[in-house]
Protein backbone atom coordinates (compact mmCIF):
# COMPACT_ATOMS: atom_id res chain seq x y z
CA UNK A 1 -10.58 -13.93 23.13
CA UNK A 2 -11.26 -11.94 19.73
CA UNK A 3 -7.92 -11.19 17.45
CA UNK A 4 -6.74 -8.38 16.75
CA UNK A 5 -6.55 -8.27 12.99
CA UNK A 6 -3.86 -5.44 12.56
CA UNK A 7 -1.71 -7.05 15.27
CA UNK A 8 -1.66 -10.19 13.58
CA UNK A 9 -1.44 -9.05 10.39
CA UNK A 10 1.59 -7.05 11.70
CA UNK A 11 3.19 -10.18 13.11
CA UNK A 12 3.09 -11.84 9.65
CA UNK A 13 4.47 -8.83 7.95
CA UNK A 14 7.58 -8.94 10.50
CA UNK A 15 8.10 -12.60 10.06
CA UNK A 16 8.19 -12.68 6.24
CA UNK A 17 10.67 -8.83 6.87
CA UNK A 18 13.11 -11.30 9.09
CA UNK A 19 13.37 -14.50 7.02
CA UNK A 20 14.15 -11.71 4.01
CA UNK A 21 17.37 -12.10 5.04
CA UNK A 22 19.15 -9.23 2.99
CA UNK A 23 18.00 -5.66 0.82
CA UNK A 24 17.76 -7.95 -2.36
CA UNK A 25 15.03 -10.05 -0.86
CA UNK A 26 12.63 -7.78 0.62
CA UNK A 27 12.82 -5.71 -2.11
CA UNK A 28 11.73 -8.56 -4.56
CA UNK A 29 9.08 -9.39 -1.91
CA UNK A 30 7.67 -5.76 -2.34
CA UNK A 31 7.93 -6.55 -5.92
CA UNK A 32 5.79 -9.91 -5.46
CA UNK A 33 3.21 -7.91 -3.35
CA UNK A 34 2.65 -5.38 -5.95
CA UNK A 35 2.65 -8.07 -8.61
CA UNK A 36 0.28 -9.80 -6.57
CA UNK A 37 -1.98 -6.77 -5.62
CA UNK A 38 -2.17 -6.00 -9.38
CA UNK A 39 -2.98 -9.05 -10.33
CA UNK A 40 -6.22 -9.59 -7.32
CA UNK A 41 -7.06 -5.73 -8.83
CA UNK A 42 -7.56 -7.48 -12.17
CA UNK A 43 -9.65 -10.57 -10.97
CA UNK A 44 -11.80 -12.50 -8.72
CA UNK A 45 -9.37 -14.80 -7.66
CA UNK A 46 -8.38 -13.45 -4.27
CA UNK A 47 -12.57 -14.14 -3.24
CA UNK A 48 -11.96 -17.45 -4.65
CA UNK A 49 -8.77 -18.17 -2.74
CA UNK A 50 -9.86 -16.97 0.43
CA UNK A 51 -12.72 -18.58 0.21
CA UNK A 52 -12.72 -21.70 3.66
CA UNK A 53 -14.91 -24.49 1.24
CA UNK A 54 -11.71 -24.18 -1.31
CA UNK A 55 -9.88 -26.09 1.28
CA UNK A 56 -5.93 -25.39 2.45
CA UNK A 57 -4.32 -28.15 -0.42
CA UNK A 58 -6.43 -26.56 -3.24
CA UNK A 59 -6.00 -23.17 -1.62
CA UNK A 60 -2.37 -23.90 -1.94
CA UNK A 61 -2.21 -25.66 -5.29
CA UNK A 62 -3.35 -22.58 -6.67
CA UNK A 63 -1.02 -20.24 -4.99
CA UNK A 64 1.68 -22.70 -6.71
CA UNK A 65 0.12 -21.84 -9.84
CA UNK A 66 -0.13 -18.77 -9.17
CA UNK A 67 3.06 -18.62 -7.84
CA UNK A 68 4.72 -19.79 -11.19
CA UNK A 69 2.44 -17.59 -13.44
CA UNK A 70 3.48 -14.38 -11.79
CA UNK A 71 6.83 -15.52 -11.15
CA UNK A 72 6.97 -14.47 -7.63
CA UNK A 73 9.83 -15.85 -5.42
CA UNK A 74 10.19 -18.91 -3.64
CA UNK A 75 10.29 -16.91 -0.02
CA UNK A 76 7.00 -15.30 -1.43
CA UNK A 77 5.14 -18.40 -2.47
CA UNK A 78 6.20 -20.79 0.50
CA UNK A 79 5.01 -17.49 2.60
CA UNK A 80 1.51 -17.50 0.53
CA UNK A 81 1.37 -21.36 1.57
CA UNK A 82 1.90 -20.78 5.02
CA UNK A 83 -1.10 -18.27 5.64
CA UNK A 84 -2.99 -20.68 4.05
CA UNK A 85 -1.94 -23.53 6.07
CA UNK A 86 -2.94 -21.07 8.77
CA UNK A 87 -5.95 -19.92 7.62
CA UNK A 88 -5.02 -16.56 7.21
CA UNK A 89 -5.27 -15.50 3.59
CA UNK A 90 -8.06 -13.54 4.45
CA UNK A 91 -5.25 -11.45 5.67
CA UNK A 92 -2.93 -11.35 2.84
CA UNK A 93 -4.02 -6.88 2.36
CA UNK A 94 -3.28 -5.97 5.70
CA UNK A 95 -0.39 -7.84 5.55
CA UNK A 96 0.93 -6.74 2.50
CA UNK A 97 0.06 -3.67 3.83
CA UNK A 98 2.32 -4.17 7.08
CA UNK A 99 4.58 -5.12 5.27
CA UNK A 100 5.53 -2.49 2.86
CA UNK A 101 5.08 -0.04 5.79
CA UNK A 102 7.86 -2.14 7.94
CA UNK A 103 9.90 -1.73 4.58
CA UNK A 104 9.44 1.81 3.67
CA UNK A 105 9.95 2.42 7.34
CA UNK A 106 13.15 0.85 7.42
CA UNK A 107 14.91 2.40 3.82
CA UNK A 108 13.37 5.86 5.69
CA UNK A 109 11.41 6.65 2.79
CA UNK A 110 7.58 8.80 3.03
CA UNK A 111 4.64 8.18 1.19
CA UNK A 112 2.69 11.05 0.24
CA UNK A 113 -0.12 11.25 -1.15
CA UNK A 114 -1.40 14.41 -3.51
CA UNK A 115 -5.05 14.98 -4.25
CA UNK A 116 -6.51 17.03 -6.98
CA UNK A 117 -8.96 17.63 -8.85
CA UNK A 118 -7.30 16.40 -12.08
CA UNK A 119 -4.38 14.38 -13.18
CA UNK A 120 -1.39 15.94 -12.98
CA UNK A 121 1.36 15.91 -15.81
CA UNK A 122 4.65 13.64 -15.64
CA UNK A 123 6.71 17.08 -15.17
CA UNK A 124 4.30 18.10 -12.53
CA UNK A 125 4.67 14.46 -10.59
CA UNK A 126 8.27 15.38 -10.96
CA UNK A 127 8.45 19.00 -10.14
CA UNK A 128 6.15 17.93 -6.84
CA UNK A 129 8.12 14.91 -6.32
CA UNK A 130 11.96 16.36 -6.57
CA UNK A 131 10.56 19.48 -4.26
CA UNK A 132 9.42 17.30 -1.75
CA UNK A 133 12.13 15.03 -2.05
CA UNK A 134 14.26 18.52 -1.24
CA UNK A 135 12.05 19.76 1.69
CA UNK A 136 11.41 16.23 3.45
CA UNK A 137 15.39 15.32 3.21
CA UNK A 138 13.94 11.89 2.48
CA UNK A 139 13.00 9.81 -0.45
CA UNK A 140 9.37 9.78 -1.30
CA UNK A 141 7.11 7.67 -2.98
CA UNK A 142 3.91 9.84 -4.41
CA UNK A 143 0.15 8.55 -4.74
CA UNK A 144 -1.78 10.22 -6.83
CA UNK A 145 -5.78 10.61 -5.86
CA UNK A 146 -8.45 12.60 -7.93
CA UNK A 147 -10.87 14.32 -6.18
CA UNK A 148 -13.00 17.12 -8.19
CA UNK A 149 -14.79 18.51 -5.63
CA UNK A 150 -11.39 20.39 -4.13
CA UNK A 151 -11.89 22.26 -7.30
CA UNK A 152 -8.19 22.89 -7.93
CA UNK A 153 -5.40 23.34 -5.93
CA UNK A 154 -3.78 20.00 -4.34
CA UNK A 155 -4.07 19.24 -0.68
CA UNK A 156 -0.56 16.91 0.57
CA UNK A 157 -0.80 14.08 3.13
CA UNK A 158 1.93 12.49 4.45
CA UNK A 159 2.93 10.80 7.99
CA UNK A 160 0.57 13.08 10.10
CA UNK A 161 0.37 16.44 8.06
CA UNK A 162 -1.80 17.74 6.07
CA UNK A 163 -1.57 20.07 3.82
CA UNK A 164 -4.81 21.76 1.97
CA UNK A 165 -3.84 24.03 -0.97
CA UNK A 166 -7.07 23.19 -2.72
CA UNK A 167 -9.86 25.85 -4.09
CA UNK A 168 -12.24 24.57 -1.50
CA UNK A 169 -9.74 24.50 1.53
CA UNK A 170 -9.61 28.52 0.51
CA UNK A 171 -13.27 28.94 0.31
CA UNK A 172 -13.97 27.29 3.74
CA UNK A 173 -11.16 29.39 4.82
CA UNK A 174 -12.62 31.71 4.16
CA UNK A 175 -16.55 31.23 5.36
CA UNK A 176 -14.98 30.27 8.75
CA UNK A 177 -13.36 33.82 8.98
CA UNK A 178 -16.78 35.92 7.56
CA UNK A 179 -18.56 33.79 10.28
CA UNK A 180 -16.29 34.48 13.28
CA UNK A 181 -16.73 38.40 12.14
């Protein structure tokens, strides 16, 4: 029988969100994942670690390591050690992942996420963020993605909307109408 990836990955996530026994854990185990994240951005490492020749004890001698050098917490790195006991730090995205959507999920806050075709300013991510913030009667977290060919404009995603305020969204808006004439 073939596993489902995202189901186990989800049962992970779950596991480590129930032994976090109280608000102050899971949100330092966010802040290990995103330390964590950054730090697999930055190097090869996580292809290393995953990597089955490496073997479980060295796979998990380095997550002690790293562990200590990113000072993640002890729920966090005895967590790290059990997917590789279990052979499952292949995983470790998806979970992460899972995770932080089990968390946001939970503290009832939205991710959005705003594309454009260039950066927006700090008073704009605030303006955008505080009126959203207002609309959605929920806390948000924003993700910025740049995308030139909208042209200008932003287009919004969040849960399952979508929102297209971009340049091009108008133009094809627009072609769609002259065609149905």
């Amino acid at each position: 029988m073939k596993e489902n990836t995202r189901d186990i990955s989800k049962n992970y996530a779950k596991a480590l969100y129930q032994t976090a026994t109280n608000e102050a854990l899971r949100s330092e185990i966010i802040n290990d994942i995103q330390k964590l994240l950054d730090f697999f951005k930055q190097t090869n490492l996580k292809k290393d670690l995953t990597n089955p020749i490496l073997g479980k004890s060295n796979q998990k001698e380095l997550l002690t390591i790293l562990s200590r050098e990113l000072n993640l917490s002890l729920i966090f790195k005895n967590f790290l050690c059990v997917l590789a006991d279990n052979g499952r730090l292949h995983l470790l995205k998806s979970i992460c992942d899972a995770y932080q959507k089990i968390y946001l999920k939970e503290k009832d806050i939205i991710e959005v996420e705003v594309e454009t075709a260039i950066s927006l300013t700090d008073a704009q991510v605030q303006t955008l963020t505080k009126g959203l913030t207002k609309k959605l009667k929920k806390e948000i977290i924003l993700h910025q993605k740049l995308n030139e060919q909208i042209l200008g404009g932003l287009i919004l995603r969040y849960q399952s909307f979508e929102i297209d305020d971009s340049i091009k969204g108008k133009i094809q808006a627009v072609e769609k109408m002259m065609k149905g004439l």
